[in-house]
N, C-alpha and C. Protein backbone atom coordinates (compact mmCIF):
# COMPACT_ATOMS: atom_id res chain seq x y z
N UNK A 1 81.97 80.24 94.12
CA UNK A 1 81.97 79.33 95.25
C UNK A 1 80.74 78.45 95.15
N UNK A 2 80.79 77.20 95.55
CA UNK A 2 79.88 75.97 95.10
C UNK A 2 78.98 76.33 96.71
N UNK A 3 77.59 75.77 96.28
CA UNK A 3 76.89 75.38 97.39
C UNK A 3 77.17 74.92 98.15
N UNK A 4 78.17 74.06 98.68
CA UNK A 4 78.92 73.02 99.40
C UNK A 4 79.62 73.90 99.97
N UNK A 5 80.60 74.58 99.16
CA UNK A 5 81.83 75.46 100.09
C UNK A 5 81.70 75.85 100.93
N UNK A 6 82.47 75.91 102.05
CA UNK A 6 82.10 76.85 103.10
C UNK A 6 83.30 78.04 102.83
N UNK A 7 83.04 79.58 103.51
CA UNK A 7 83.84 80.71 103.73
C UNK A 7 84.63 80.02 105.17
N UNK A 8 85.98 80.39 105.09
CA UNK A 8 87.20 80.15 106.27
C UNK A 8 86.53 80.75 107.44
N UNK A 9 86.17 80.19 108.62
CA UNK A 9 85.52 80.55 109.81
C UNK A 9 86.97 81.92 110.30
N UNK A 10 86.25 82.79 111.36
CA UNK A 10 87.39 83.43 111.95
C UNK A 10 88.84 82.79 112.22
N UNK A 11 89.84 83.16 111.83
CA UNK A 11 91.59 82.36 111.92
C UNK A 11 91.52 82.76 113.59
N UNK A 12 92.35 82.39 113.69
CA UNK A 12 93.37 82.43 115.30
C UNK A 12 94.51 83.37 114.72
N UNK A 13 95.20 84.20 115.59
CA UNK A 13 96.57 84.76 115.39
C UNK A 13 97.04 83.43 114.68
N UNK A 14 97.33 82.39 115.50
CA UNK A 14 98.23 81.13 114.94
C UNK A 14 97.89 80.75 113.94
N UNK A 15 97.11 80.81 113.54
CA UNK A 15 96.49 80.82 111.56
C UNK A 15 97.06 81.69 111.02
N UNK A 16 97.28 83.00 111.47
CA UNK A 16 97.35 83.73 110.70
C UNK A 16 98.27 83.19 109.03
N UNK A 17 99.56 83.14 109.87
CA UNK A 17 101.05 82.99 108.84
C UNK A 17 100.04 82.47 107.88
N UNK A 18 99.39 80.92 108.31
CA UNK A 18 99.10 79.99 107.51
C UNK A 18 97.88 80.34 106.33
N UNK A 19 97.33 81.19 106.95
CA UNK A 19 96.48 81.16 106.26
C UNK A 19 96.50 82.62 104.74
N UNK A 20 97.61 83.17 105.28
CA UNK A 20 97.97 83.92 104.27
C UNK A 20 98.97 83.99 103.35
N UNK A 21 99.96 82.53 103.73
CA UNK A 21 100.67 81.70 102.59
C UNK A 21 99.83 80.90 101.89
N UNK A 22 98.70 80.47 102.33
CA UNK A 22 97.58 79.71 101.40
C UNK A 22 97.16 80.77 100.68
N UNK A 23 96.61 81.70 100.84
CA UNK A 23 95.74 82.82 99.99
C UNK A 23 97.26 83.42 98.97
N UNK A 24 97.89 83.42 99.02
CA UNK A 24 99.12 84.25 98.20
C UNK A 24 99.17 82.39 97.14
N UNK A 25 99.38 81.78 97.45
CA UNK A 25 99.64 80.59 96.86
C UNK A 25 98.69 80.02 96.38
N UNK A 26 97.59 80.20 96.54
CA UNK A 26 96.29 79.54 95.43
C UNK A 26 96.01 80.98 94.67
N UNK A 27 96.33 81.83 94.67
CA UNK A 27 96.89 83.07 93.44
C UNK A 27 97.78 82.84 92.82
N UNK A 28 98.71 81.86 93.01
CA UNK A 28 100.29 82.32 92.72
C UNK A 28 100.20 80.58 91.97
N UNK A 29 99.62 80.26 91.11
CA UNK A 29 99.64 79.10 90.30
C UNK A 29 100.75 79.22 89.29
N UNK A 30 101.31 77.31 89.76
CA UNK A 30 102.09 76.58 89.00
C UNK A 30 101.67 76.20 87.47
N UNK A 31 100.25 75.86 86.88
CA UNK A 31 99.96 75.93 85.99
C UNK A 31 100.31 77.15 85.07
N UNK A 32 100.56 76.60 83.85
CA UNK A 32 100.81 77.85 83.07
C UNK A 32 99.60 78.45 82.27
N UNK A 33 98.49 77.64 82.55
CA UNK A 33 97.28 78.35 81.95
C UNK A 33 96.97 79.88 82.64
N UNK A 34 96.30 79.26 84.27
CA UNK A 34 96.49 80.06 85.41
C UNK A 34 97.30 81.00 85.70
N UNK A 35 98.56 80.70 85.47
CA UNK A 35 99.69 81.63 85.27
C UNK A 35 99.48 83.04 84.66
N UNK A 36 99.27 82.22 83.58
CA UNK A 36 99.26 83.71 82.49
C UNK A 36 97.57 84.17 82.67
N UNK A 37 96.88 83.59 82.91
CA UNK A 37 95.41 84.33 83.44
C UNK A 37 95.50 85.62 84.34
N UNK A 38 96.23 84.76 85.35
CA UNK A 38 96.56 85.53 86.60
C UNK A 38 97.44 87.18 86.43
N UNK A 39 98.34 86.80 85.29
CA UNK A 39 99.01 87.87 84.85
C UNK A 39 98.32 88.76 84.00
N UNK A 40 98.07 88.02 83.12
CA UNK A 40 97.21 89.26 82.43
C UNK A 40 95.66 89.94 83.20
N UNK A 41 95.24 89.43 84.28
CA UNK A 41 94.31 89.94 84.89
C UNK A 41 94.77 91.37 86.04
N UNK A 42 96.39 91.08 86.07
CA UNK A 42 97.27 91.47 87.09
C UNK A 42 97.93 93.04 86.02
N UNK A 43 98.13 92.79 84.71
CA UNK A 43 98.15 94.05 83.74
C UNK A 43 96.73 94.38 83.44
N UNK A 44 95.75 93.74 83.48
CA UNK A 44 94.84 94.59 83.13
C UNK A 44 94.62 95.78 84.51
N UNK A 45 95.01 95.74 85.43
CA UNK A 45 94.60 96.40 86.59
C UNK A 45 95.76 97.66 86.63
N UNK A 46 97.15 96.95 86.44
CA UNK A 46 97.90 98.23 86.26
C UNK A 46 98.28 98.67 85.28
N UNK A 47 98.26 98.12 83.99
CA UNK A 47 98.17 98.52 82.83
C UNK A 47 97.32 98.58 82.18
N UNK A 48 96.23 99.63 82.01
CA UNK A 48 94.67 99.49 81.69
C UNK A 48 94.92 99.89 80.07
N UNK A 49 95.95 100.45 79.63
CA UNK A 49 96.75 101.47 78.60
C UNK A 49 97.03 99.90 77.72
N UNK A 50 97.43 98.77 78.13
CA UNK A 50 97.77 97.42 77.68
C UNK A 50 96.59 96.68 77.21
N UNK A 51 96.77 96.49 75.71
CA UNK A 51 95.74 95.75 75.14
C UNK A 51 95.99 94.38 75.53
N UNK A 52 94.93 93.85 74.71
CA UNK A 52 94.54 92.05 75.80
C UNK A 52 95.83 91.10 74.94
N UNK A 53 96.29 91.44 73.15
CA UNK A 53 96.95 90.75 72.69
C UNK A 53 98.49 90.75 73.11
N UNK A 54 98.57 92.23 73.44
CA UNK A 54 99.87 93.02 74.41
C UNK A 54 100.00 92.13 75.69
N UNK A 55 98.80 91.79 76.81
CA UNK A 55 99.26 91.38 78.04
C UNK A 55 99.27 89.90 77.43
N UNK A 56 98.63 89.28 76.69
CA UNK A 56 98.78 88.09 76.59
C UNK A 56 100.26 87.60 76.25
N UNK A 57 100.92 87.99 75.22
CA UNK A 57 102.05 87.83 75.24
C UNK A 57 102.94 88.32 75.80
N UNK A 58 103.11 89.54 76.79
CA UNK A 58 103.76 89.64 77.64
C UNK A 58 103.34 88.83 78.88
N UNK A 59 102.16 87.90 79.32
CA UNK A 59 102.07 87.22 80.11
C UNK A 59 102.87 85.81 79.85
N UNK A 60 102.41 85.47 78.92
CA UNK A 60 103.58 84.10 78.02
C UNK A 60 105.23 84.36 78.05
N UNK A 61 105.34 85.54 78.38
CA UNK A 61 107.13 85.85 78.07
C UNK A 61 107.39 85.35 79.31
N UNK A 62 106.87 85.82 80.43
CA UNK A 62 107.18 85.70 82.01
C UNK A 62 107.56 84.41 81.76
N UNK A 63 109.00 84.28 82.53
CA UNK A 63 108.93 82.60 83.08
C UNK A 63 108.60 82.41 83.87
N UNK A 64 108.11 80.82 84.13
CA UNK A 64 107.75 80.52 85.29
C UNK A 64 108.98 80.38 86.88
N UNK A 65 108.54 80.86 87.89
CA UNK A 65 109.43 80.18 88.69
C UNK A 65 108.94 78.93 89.76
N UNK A 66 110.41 78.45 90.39
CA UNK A 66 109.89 77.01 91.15
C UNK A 66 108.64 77.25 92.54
N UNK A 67 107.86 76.52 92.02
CA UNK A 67 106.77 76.16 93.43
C UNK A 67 107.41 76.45 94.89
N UNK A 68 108.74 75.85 94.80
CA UNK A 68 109.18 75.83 96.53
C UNK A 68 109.67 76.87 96.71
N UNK A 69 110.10 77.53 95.78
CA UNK A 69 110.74 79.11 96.18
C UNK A 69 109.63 79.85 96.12
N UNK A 70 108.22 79.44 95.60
CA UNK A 70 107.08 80.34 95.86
C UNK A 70 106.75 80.73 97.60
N UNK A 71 107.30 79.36 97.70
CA UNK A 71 106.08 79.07 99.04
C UNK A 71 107.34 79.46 100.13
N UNK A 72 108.15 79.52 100.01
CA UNK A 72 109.60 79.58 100.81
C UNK A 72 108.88 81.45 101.00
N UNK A 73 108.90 82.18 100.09
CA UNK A 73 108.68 83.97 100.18
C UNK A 73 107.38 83.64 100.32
N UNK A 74 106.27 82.87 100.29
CA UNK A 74 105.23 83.41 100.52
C UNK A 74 105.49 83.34 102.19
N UNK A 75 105.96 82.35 102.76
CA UNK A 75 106.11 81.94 103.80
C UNK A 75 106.58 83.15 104.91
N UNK A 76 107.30 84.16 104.49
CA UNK A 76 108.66 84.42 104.35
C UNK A 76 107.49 86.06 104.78
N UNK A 77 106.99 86.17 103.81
CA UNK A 77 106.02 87.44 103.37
C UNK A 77 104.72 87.23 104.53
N UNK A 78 104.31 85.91 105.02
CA UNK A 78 103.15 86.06 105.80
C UNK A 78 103.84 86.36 107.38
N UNK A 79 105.11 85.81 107.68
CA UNK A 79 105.85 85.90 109.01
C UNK A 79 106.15 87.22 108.45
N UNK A 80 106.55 87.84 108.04
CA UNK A 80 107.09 89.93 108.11
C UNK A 80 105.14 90.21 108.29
N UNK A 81 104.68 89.89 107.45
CA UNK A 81 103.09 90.72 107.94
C UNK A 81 102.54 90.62 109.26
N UNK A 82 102.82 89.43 109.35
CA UNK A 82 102.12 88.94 111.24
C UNK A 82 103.07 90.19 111.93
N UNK A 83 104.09 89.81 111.75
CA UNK A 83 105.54 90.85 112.64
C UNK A 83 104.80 92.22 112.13
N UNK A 84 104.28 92.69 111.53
CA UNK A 84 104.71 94.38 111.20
C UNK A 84 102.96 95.13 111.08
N UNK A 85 101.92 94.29 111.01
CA UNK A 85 100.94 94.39 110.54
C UNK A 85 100.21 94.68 112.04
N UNK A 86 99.27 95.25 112.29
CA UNK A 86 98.62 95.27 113.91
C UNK A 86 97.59 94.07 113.75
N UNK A 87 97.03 93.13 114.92
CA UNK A 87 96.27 91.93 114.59
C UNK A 87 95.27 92.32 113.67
N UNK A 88 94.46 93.17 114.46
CA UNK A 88 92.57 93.20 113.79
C UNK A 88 92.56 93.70 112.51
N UNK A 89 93.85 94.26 111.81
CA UNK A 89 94.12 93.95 110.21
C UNK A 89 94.14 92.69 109.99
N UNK A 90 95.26 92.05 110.30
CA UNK A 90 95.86 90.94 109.94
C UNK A 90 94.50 89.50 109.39
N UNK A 91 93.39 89.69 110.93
CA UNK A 91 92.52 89.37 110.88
C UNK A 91 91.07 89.25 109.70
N UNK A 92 91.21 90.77 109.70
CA UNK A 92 90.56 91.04 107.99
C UNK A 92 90.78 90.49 107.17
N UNK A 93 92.46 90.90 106.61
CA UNK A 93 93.54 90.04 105.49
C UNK A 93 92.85 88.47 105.47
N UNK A 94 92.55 88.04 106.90
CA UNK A 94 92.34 86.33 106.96
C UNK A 94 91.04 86.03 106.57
N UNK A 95 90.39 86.75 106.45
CA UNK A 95 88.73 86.46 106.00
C UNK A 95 88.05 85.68 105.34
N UNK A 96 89.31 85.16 104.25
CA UNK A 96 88.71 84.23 103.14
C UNK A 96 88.17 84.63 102.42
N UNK A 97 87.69 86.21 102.24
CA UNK A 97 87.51 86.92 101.10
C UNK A 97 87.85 86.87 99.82
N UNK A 98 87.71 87.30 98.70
CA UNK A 98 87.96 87.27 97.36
C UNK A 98 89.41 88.57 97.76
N UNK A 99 88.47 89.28 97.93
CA UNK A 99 88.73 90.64 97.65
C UNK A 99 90.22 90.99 98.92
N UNK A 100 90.12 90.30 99.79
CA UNK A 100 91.07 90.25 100.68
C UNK A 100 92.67 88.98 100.12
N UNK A 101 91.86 88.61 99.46
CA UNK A 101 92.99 87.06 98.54
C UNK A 101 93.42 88.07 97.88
N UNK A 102 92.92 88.85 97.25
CA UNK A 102 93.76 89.68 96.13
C UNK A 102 94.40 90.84 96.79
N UNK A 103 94.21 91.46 98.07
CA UNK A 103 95.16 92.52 98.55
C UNK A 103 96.51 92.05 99.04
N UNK A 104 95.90 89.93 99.75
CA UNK A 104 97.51 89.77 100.29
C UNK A 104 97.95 89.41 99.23
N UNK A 105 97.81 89.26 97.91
CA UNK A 105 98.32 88.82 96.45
C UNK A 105 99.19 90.59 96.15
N UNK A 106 98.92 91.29 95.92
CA UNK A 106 98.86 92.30 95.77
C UNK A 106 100.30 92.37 96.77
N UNK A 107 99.71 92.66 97.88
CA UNK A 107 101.16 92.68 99.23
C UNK A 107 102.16 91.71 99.29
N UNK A 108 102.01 90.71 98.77
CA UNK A 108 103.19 89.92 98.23
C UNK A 108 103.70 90.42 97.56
N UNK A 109 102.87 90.47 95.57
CA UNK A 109 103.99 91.24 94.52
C UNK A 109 105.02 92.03 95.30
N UNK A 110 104.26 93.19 95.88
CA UNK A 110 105.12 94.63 96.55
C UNK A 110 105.92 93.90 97.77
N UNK A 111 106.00 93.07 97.99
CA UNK A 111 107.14 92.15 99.13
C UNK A 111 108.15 92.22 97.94
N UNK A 112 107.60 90.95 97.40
CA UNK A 112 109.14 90.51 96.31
C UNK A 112 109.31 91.64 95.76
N UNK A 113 108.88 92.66 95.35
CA UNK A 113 109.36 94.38 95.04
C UNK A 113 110.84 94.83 95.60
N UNK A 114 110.80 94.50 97.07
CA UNK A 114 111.36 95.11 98.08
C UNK A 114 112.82 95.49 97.72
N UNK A 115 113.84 95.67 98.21
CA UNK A 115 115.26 95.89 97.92
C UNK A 115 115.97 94.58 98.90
N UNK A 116 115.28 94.37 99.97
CA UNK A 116 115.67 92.82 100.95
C UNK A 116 115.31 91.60 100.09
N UNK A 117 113.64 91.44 99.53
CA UNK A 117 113.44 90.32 98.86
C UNK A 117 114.51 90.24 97.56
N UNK A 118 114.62 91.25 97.02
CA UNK A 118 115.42 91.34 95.06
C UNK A 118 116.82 90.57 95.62
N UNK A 119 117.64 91.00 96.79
CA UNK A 119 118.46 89.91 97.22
C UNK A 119 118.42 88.50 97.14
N UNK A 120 116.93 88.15 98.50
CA UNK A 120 116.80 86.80 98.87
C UNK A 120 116.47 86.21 97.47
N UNK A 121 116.04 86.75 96.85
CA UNK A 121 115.42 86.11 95.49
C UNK A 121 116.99 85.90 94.92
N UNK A 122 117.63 86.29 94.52
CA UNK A 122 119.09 86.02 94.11
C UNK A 122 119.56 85.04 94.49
N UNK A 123 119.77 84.88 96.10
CA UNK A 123 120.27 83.88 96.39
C UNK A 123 119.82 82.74 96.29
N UNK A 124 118.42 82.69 96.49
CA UNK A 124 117.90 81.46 96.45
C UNK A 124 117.50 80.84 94.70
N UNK A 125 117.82 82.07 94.31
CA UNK A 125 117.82 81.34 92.09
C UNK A 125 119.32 80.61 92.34
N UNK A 126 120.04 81.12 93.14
CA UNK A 126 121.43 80.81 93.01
C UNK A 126 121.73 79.30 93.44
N UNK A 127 121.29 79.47 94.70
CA UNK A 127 121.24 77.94 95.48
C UNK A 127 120.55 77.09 94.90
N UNK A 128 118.90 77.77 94.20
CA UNK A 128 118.58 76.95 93.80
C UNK A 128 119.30 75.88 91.85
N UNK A 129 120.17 77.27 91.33
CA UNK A 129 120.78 76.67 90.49
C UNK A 129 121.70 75.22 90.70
N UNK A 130 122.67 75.90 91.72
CA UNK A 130 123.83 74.99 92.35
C UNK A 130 123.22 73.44 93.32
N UNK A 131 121.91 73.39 93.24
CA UNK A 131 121.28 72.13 94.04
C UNK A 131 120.83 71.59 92.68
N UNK A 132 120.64 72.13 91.66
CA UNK A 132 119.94 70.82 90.45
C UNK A 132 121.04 71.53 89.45
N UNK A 133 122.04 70.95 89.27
CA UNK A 133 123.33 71.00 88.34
C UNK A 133 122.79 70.58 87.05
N UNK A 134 121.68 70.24 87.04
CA UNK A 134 121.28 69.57 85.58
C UNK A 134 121.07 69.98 84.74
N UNK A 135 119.71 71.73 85.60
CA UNK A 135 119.66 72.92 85.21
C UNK A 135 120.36 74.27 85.49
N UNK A 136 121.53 73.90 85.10
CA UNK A 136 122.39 74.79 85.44
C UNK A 136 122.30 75.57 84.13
N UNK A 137 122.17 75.18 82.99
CA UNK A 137 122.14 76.22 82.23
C UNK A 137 120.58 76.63 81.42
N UNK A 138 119.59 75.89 81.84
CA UNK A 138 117.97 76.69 81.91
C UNK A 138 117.83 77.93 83.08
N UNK A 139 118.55 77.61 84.00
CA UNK A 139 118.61 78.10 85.62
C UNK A 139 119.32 79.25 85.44
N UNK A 140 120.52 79.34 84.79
CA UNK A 140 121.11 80.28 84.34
C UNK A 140 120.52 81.22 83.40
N UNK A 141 120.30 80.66 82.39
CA UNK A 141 119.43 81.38 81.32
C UNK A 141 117.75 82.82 82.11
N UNK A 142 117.18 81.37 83.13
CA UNK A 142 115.95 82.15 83.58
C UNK A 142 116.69 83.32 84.62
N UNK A 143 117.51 83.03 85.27
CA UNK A 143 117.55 83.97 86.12
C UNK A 143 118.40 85.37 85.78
N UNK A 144 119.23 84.90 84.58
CA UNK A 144 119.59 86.06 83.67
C UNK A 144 118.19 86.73 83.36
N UNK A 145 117.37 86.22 82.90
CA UNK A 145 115.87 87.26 82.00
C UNK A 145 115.63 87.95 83.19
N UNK A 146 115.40 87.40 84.52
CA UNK A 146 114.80 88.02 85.65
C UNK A 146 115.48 89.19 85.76
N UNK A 147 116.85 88.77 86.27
CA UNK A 147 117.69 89.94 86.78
C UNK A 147 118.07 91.38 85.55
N UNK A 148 117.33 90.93 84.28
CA UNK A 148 117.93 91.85 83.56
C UNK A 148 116.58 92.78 83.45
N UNK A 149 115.54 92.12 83.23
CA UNK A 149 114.16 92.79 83.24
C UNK A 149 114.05 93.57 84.31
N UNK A 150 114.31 93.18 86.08
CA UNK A 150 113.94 93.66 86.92
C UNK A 150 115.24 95.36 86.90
N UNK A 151 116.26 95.07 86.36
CA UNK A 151 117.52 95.80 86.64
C UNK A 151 116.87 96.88 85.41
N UNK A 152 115.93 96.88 84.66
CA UNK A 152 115.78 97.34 83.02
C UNK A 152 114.42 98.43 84.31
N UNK A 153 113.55 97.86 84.67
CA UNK A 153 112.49 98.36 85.48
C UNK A 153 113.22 99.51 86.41
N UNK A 154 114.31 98.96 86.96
CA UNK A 154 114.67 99.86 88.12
C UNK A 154 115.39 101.04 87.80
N UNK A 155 116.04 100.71 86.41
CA UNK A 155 116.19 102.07 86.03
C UNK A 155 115.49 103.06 85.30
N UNK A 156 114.59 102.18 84.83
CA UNK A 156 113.57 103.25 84.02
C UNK A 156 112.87 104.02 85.01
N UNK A 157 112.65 103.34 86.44
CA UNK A 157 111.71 103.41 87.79
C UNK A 157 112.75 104.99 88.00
N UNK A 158 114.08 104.36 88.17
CA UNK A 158 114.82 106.09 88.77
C UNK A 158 114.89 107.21 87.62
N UNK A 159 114.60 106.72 86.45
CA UNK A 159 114.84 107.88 85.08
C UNK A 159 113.90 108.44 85.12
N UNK A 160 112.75 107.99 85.35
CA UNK A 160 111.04 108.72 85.69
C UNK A 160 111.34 109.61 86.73
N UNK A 161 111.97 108.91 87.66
CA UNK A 161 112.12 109.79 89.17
C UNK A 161 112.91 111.09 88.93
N UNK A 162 114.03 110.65 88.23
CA UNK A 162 114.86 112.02 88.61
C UNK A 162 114.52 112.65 87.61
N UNK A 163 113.72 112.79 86.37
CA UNK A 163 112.88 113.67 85.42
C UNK A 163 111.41 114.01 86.23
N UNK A 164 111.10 113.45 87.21
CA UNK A 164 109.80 113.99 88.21
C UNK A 164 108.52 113.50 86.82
N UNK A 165 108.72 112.41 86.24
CA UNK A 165 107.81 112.27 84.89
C UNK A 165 107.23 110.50 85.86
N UNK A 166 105.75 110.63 85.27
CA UNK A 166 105.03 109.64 85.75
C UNK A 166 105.55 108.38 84.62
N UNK A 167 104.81 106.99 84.64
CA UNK A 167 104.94 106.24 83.69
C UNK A 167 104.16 106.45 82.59
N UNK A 168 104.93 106.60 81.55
CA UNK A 168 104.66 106.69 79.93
C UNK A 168 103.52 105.58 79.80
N UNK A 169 102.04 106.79 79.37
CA UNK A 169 101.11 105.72 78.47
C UNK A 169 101.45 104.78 77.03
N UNK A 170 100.48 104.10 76.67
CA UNK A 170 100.98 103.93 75.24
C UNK A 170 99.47 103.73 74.60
């Protein structure tokens, strides 16, 4: 932070939403430099077992998705937290912290996790296919990788489970 900057003064409840679709979304970069920074900083934390040449190119595999469907679930993710969260958390979360940017970053991922978001996310790859016909078959293509990776996770997620076996180091 520059000499100049200032830290976000205390939010209002009515900040809240706002101010924690900003913090999820200046994490959640459109650049693909940032992108893959962000990711591989994001495996180094849960995959400590993942070397740097490992996350790097598994950060490069990720596709990118659209900006407006970012901000549509971040949006989406700060209205369920206001709703479900008690204020004088919520308040914390708003701090303008580093360290608080990265928990509602964090509480997003585990949003879009959810079994409600893995839906909305469907529909809206869907809609969003059927509104730009142009990319109908990049659109197709990306949201095939998604749905097959995430469907590849969820069963490995229940094969761990019903063997009572943690996730395999490497």
């Amino acid at each position: 932070m520059s000499a100049h900057a200032k830290k976000p003064g205390p939010a209002s409840p009515d900040a809240f939403p706002d101010r924690i679709r900003a913090a999820v979304l200046a994490r959640i970069s459109t650049t693909p430099e940032r992108r893959h920074e962000a990711l591989r900083e994001l495996f180094r934390v849960t995959r400590p077992d993942m070397d740097d040449d490992a996350a790097r190119a598994l950060a490069e595999s990720i596709p990118p998705l659209v900006p407006e469907l970012h901000e549509k679930w971040a949006a989406m993710f700060a209205a369920r937290l206001v709703e479900t969260v008690p204020e004088n958390q919520v308040a914390l979360l708003c701090d303008g912290s580093p360290e608080n940017g990265a928990a509602l970053t964090l509480a997003y991922l585990m949003f879009l996790e959810s079994e409600r978001m893995e839906k909305q996310t469907a529909e809206d790859l869907e809609a969003y296919r059927r509104e730009h016909p142009e990319l109908t078959e990049k659109g197709r293509e990306l949201a095939d990788e998604v749905f097959a990776r995430r469907e590849a996770a969820r069963l490995d997620k229940a094969a761990r489970y019903a063997g009572g076996k943690k996730r395999p180091t490497q």
